[in-house]
PDB file of N, CA and C in Angstrom:
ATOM      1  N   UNK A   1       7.473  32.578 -23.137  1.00  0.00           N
ATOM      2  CA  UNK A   1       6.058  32.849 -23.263  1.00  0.00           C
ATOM      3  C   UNK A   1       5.606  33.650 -22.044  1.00  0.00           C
ATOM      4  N   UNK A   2       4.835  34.389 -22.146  1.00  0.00           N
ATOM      5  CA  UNK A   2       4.069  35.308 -21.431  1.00  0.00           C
ATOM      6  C   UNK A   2       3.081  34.708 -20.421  1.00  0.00           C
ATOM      7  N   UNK A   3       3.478  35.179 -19.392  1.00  0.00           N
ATOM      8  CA  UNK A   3       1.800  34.470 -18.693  1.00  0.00           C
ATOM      9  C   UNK A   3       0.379  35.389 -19.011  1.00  0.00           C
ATOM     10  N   UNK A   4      -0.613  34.012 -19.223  1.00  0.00           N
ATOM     11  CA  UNK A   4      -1.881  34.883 -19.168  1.00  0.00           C
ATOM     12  C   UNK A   4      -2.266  35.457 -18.716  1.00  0.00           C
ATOM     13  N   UNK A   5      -1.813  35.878 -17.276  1.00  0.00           N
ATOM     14  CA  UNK A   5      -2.489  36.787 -16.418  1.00  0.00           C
ATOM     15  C   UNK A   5      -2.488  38.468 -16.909  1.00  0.00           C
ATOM     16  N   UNK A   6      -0.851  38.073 -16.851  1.00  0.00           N
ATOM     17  CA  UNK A   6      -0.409  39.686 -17.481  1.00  0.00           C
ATOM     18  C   UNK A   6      -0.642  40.202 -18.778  1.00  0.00           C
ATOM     19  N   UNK A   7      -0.928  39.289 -19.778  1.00  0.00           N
ATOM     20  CA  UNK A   7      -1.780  39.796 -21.314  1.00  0.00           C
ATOM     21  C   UNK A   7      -3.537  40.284 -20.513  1.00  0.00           C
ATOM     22  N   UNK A   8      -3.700  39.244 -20.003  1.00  0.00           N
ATOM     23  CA  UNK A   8      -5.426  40.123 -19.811  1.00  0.00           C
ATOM     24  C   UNK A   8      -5.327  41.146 -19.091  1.00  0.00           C
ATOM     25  N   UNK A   9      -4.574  41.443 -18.351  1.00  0.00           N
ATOM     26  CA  UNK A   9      -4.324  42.753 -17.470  1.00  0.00           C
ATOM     27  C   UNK A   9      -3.834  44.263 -18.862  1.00  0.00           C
ATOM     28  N   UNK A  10      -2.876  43.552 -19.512  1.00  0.00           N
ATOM     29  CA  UNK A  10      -2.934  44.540 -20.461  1.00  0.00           C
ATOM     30  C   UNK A  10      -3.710  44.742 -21.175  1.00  0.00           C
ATOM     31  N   UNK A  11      -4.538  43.660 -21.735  1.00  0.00           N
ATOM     32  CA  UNK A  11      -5.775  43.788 -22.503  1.00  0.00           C
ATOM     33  C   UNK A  11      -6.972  45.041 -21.788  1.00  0.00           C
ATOM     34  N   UNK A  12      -7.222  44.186 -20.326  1.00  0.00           N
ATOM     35  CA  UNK A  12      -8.509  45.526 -19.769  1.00  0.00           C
ATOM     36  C   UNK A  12      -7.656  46.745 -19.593  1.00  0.00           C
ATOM     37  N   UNK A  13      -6.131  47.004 -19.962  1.00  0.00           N
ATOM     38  CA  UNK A  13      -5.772  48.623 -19.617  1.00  0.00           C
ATOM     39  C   UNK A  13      -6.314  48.933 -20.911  1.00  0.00           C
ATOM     40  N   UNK A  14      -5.726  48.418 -22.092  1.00  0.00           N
ATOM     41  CA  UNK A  14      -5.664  48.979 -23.162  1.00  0.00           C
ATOM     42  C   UNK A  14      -7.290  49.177 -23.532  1.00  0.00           C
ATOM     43  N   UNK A  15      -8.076  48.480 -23.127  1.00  0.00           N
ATOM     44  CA  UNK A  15      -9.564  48.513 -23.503  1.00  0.00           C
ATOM     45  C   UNK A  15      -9.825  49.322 -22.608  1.00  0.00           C
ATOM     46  N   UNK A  16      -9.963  49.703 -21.302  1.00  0.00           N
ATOM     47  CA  UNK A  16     -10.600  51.122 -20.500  1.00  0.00           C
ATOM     48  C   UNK A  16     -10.099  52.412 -21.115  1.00  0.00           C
ATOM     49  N   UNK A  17      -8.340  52.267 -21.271  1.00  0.00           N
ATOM     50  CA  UNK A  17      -7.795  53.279 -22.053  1.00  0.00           C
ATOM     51  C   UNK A  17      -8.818  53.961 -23.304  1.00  0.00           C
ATOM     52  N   UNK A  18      -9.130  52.971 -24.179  1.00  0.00           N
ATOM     53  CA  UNK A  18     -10.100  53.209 -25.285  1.00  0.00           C
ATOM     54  C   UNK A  18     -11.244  53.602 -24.980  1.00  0.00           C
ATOM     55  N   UNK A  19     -11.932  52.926 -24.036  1.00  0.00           N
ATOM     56  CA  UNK A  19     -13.282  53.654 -23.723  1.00  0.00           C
ATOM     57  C   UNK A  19     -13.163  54.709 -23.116  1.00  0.00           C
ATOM     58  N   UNK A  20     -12.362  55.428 -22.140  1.00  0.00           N
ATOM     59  CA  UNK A  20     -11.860  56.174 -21.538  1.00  0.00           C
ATOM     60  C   UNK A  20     -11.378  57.509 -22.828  1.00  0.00           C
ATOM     61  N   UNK A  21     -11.059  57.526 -23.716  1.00  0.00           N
ATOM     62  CA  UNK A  21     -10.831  58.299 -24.642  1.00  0.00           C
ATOM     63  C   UNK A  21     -12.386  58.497 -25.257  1.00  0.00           C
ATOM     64  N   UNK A  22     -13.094  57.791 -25.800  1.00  0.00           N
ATOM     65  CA  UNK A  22     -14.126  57.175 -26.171  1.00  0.00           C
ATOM     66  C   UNK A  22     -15.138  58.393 -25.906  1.00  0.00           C
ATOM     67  N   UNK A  23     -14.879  58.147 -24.510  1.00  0.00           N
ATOM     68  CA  UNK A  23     -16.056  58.864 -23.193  1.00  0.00           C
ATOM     69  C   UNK A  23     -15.696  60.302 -23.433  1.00  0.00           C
ATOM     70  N   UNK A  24     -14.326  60.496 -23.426  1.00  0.00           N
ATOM     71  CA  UNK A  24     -14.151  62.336 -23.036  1.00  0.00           C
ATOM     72  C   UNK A  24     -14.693  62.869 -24.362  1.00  0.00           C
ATOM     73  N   UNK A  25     -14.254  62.527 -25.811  1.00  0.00           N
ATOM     74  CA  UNK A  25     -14.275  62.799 -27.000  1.00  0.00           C
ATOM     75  C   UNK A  25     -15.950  63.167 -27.135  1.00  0.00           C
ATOM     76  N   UNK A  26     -16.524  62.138 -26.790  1.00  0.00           N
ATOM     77  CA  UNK A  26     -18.305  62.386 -26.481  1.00  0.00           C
ATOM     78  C   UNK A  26     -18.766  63.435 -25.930  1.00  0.00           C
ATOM     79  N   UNK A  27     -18.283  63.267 -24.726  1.00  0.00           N
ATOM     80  CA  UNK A  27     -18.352  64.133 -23.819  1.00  0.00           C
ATOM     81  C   UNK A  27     -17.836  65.627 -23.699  1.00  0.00           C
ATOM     82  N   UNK A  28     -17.136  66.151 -24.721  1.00  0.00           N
ATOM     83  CA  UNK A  28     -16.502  67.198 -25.143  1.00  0.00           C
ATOM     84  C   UNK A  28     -16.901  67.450 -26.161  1.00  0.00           C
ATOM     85  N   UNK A  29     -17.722  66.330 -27.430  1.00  0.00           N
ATOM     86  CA  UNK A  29     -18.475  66.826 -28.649  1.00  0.00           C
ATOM     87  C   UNK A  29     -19.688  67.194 -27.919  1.00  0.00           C
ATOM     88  N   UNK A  30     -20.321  66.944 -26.991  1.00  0.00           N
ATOM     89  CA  UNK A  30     -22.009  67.228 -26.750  1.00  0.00           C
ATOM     90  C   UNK A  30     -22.377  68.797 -25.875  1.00  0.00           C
ATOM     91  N   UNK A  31     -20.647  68.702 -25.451  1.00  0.00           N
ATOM     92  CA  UNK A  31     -20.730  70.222 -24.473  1.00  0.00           C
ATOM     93  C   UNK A  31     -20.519  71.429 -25.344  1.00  0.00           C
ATOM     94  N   UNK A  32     -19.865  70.912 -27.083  1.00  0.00           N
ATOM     95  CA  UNK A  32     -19.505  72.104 -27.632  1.00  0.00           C
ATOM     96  C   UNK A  32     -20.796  72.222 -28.834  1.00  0.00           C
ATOM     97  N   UNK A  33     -21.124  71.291 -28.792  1.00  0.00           N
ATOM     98  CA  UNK A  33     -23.106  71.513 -29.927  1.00  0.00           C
ATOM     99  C   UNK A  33     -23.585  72.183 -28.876  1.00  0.00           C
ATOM    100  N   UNK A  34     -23.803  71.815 -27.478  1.00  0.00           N
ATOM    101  CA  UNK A  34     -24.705  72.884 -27.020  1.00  0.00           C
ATOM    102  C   UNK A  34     -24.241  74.382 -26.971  1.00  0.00           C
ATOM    103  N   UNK A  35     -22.726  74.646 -26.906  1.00  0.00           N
ATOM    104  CA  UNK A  35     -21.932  75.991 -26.500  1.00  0.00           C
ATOM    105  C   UNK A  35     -22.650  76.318 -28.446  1.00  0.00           C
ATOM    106  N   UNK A  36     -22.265  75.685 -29.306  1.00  0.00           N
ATOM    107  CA  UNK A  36     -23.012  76.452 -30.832  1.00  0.00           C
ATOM    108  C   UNK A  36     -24.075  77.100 -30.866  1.00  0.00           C
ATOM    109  N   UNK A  37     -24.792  75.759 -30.108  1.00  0.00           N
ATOM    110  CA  UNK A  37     -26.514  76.112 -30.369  1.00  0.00           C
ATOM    111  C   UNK A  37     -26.731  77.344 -29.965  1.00  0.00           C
ATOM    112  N   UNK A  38     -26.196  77.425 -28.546  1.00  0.00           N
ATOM    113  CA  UNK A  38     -26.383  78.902 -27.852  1.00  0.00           C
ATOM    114  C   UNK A  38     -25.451  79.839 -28.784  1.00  0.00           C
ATOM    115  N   UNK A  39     -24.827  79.892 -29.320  1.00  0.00           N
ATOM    116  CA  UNK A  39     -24.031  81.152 -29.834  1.00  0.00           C
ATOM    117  C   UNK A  39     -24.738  81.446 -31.228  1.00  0.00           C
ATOM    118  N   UNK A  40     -24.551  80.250 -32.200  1.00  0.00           N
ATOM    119  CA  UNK A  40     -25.216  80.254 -33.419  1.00  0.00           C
ATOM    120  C   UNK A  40     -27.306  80.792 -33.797  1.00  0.00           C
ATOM    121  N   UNK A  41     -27.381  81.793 -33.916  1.00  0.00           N
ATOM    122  CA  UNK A  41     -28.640  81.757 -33.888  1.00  0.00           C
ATOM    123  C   UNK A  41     -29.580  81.222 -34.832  1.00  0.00           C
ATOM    124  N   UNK A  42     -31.193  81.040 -34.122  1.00  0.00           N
ATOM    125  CA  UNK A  42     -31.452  80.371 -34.597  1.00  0.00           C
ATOM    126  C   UNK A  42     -32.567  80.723 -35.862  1.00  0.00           C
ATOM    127  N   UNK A  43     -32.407  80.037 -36.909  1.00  0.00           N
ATOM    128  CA  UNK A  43     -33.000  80.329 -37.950  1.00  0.00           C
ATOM    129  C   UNK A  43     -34.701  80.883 -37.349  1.00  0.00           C
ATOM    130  N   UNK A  44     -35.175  81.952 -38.091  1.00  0.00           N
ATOM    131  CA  UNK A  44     -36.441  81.815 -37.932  1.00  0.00           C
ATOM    132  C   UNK A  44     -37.005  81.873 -39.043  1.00  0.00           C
ATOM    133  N   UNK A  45     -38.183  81.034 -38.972  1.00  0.00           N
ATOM    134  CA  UNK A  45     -39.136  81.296 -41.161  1.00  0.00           C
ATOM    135  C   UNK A  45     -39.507  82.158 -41.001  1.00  0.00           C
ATOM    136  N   UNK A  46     -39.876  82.859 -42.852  1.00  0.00           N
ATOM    137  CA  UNK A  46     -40.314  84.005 -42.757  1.00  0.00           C
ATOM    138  C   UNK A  46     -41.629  83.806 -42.951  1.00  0.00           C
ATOM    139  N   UNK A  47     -42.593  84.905 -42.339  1.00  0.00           N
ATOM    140  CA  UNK A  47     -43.863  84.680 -42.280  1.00  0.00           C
ATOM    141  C   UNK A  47     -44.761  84.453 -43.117  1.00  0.00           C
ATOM    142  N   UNK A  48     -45.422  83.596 -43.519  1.00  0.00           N
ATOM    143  CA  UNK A  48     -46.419  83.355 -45.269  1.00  0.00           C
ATOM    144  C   UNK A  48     -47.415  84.666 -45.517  1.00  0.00           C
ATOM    145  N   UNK A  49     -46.933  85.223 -46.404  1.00  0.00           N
ATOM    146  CA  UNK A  49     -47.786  86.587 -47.077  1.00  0.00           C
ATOM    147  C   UNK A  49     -49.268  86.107 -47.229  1.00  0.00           C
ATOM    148  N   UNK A  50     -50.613  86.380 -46.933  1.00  0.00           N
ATOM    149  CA  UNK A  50     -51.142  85.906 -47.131  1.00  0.00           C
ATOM    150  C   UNK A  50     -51.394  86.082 -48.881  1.00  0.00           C
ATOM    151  N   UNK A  51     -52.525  85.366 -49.679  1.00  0.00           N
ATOM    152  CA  UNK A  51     -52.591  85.511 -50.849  1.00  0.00           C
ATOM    153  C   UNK A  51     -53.481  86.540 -50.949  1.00  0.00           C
ATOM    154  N   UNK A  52     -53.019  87.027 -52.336  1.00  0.00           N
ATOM    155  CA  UNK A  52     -54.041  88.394 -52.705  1.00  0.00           C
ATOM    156  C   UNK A  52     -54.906  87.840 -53.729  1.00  0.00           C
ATOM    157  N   UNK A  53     -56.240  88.391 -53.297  1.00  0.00           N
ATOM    158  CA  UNK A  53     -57.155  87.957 -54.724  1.00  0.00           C
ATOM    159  C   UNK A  53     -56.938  88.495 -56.129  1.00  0.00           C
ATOM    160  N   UNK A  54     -56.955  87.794 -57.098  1.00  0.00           N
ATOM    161  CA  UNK A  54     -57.018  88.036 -58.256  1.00  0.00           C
ATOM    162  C   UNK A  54     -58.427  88.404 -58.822  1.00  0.00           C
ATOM    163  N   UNK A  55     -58.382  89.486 -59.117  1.00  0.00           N
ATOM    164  CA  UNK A  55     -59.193  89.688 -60.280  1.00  0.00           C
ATOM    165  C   UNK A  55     -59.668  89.203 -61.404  1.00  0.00           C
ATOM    166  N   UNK A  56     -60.599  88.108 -62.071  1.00  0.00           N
ATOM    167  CA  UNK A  56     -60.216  87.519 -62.770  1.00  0.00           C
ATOM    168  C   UNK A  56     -60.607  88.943 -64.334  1.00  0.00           C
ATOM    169  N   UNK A  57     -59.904  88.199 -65.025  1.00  0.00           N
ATOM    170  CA  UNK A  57     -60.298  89.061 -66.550  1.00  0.00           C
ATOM    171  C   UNK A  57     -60.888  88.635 -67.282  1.00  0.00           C
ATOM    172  N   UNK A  58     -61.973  88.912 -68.077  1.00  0.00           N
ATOM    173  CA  UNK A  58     -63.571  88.572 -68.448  1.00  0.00           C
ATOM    174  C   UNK A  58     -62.358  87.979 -70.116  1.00  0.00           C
ATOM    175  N   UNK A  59     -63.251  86.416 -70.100  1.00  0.00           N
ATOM    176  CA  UNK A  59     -62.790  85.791 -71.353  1.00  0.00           C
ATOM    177  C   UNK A  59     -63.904  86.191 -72.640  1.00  0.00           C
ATOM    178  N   UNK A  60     -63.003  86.395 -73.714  1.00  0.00           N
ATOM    179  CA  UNK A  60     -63.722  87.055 -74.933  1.00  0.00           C
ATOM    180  C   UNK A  60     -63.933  85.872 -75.296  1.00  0.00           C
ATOM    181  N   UNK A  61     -65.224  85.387 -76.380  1.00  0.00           N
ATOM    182  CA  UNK A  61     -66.002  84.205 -76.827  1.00  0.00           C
ATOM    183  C   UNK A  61     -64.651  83.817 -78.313  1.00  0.00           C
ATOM    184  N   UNK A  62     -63.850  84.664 -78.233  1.00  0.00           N
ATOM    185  CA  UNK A  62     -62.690  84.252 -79.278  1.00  0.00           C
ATOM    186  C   UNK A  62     -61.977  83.407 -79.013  1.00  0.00           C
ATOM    187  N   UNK A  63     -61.418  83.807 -77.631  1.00  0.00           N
ATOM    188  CA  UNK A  63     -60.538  83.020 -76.665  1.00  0.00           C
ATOM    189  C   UNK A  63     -60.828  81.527 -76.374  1.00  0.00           C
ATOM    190  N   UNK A  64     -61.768  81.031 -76.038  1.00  0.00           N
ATOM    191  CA  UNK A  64     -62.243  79.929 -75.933  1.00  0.00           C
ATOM    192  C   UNK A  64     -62.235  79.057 -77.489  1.00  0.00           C
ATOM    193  N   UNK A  65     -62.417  79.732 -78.537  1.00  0.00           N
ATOM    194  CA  UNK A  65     -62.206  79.126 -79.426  1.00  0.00           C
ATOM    195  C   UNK A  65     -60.982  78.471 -79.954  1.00  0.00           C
ATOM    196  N   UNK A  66     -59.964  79.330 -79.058  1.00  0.00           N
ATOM    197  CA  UNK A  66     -58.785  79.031 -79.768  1.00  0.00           C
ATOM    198  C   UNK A  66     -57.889  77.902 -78.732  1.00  0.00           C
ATOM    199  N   UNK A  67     -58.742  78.119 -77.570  1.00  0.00           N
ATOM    200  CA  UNK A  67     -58.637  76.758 -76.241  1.00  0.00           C
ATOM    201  C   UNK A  67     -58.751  75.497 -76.458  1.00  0.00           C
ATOM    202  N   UNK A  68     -59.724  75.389 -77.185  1.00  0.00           N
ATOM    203  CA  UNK A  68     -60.315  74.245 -77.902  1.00  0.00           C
ATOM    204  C   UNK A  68     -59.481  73.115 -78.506  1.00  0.00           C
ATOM    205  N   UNK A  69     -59.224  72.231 -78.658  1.00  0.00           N
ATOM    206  CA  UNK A  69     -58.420  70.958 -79.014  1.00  0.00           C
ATOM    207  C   UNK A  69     -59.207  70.400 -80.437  1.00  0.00           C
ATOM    208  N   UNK A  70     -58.631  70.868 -81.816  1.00  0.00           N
ATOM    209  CA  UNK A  70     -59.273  70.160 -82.566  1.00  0.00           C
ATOM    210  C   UNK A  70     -59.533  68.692 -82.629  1.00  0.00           C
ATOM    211  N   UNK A  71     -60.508  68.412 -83.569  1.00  0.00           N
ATOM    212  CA  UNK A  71     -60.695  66.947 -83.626  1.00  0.00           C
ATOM    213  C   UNK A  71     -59.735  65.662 -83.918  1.00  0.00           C
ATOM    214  N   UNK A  72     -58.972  66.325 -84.879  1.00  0.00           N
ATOM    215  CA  UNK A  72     -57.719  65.284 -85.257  1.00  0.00           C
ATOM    216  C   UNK A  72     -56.841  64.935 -84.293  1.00  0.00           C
ATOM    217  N   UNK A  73     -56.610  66.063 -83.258  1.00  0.00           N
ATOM    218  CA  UNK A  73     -55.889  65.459 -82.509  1.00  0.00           C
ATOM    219  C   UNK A  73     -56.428  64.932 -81.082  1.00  0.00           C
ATOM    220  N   UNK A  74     -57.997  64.955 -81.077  1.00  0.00           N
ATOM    221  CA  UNK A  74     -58.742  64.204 -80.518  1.00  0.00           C
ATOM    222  C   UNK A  74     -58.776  62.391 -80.777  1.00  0.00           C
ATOM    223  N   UNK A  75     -58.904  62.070 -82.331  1.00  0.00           N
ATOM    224  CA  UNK A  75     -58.549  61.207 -82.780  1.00  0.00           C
ATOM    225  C   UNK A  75     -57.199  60.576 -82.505  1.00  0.00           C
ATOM    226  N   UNK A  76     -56.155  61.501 -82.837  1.00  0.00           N
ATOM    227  CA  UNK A  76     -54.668  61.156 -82.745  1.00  0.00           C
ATOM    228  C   UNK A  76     -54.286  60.451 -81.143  1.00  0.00           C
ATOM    229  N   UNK A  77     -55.026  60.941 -79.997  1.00  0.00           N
ATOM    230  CA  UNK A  77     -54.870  60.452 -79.176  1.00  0.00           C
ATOM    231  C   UNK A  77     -55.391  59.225 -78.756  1.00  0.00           C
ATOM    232  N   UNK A  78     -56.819  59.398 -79.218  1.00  0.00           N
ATOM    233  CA  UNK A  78     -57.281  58.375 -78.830  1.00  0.00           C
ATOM    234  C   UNK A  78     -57.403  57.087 -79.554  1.00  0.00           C
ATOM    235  N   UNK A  79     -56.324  56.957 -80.966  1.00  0.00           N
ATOM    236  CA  UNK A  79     -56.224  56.089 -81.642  1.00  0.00           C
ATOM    237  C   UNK A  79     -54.748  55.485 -80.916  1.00  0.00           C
ATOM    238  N   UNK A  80     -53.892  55.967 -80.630  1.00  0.00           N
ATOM    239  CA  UNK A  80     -52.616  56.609 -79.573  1.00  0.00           C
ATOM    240  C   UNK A  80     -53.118  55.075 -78.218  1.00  0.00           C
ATOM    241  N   UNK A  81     -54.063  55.981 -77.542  1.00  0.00           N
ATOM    242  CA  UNK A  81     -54.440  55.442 -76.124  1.00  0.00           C
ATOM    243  C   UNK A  81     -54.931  53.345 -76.595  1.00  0.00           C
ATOM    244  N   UNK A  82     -55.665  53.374 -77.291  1.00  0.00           N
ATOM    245  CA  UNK A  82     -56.067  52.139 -77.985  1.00  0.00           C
ATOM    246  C   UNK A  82     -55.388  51.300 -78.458  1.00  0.00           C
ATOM    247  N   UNK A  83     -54.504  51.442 -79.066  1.00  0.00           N
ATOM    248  CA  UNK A  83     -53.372  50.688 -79.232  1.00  0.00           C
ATOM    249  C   UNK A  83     -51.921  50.577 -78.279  1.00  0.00           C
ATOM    250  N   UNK A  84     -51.944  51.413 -77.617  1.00  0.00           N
ATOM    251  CA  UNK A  84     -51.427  50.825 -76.026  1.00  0.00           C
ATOM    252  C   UNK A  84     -52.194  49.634 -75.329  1.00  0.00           C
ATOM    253  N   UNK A  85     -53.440  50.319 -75.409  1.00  0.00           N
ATOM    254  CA  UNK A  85     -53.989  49.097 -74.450  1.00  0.00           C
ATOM    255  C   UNK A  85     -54.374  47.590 -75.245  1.00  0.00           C
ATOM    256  N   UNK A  86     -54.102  47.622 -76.561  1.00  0.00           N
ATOM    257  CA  UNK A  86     -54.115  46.807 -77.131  1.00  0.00           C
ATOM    258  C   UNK A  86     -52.944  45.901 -76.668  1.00  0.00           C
ATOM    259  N   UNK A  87     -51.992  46.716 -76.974  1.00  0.00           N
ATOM    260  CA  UNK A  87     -50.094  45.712 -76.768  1.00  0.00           C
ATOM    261  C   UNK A  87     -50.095  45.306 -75.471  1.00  0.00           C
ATOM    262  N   UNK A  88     -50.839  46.403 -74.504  1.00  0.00           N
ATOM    263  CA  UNK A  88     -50.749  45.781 -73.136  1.00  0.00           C
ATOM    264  C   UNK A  88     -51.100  44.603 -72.958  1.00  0.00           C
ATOM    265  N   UNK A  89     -52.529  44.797 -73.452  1.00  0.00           N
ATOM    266  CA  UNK A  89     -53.639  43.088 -73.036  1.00  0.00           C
ATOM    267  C   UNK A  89     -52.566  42.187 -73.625  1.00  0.00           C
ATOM    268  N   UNK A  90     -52.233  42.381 -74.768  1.00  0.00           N
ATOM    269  CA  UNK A  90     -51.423  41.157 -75.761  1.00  0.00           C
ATOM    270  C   UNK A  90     -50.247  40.516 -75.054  1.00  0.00           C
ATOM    271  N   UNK A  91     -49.421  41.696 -74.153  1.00  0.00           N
ATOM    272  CA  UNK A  91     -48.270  41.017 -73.280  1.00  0.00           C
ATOM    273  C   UNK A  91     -48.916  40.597 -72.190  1.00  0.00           C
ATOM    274  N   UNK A  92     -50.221  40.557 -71.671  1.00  0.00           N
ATOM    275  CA  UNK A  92     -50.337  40.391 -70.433  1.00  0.00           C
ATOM    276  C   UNK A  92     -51.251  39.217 -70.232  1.00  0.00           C
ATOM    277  N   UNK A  93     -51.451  39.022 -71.676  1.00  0.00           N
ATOM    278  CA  UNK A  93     -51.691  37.482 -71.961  1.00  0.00           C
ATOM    279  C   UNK A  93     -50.765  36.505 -71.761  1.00  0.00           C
ATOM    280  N   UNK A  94     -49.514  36.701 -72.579  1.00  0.00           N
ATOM    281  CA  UNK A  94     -48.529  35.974 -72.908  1.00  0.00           C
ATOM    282  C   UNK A  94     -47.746  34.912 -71.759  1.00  0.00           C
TER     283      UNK A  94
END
């Protein structure tokens, strides 16, 4: 059997060893993002166009007619909407 002394002695090599790798690997990723940053340039946005006014175009009294939502399917919806809220209340009784 081994004495304890000499396992914990190998233990803190092998553990500084690790942090010691740990450290450079860090320390060699943070020096080469900054060497990118500087080489890689950097995005710039492109500037917002401002908006152009529209003109609007004069609506003919036809047009509007045909905008219009007949009645049935005024009904259709709102017979639609009513009986949702019917089933709702009914489960939310339950």
């Amino acid at each position: 059997m081994t004495n304890i002394g000499s396992l914990l002695v190998d233990a803190a090599t092998l553990m500084m060893t690790g942090m010691g790798f740990v450290f450079l690997f860090l320390t060699i990723l943070v020096y080469l993002v900054r060497l990118m940053s500087k080489l890689v340039p950097q995005e710039v946005p492109q500037p917002i166009s401002t908006p152009t006014k529209n003109k609007k175009v004069p609506v003919k009294s036809g047009a509007l007619n045909q905008q219009t939502v007949s009645p049935q399917v005024v009904a259709a919806i709102s017979a639609a909407v009513h009986q949702h809220r019917t089933l709702a209340a009914a489960k939310g009784s339950k």
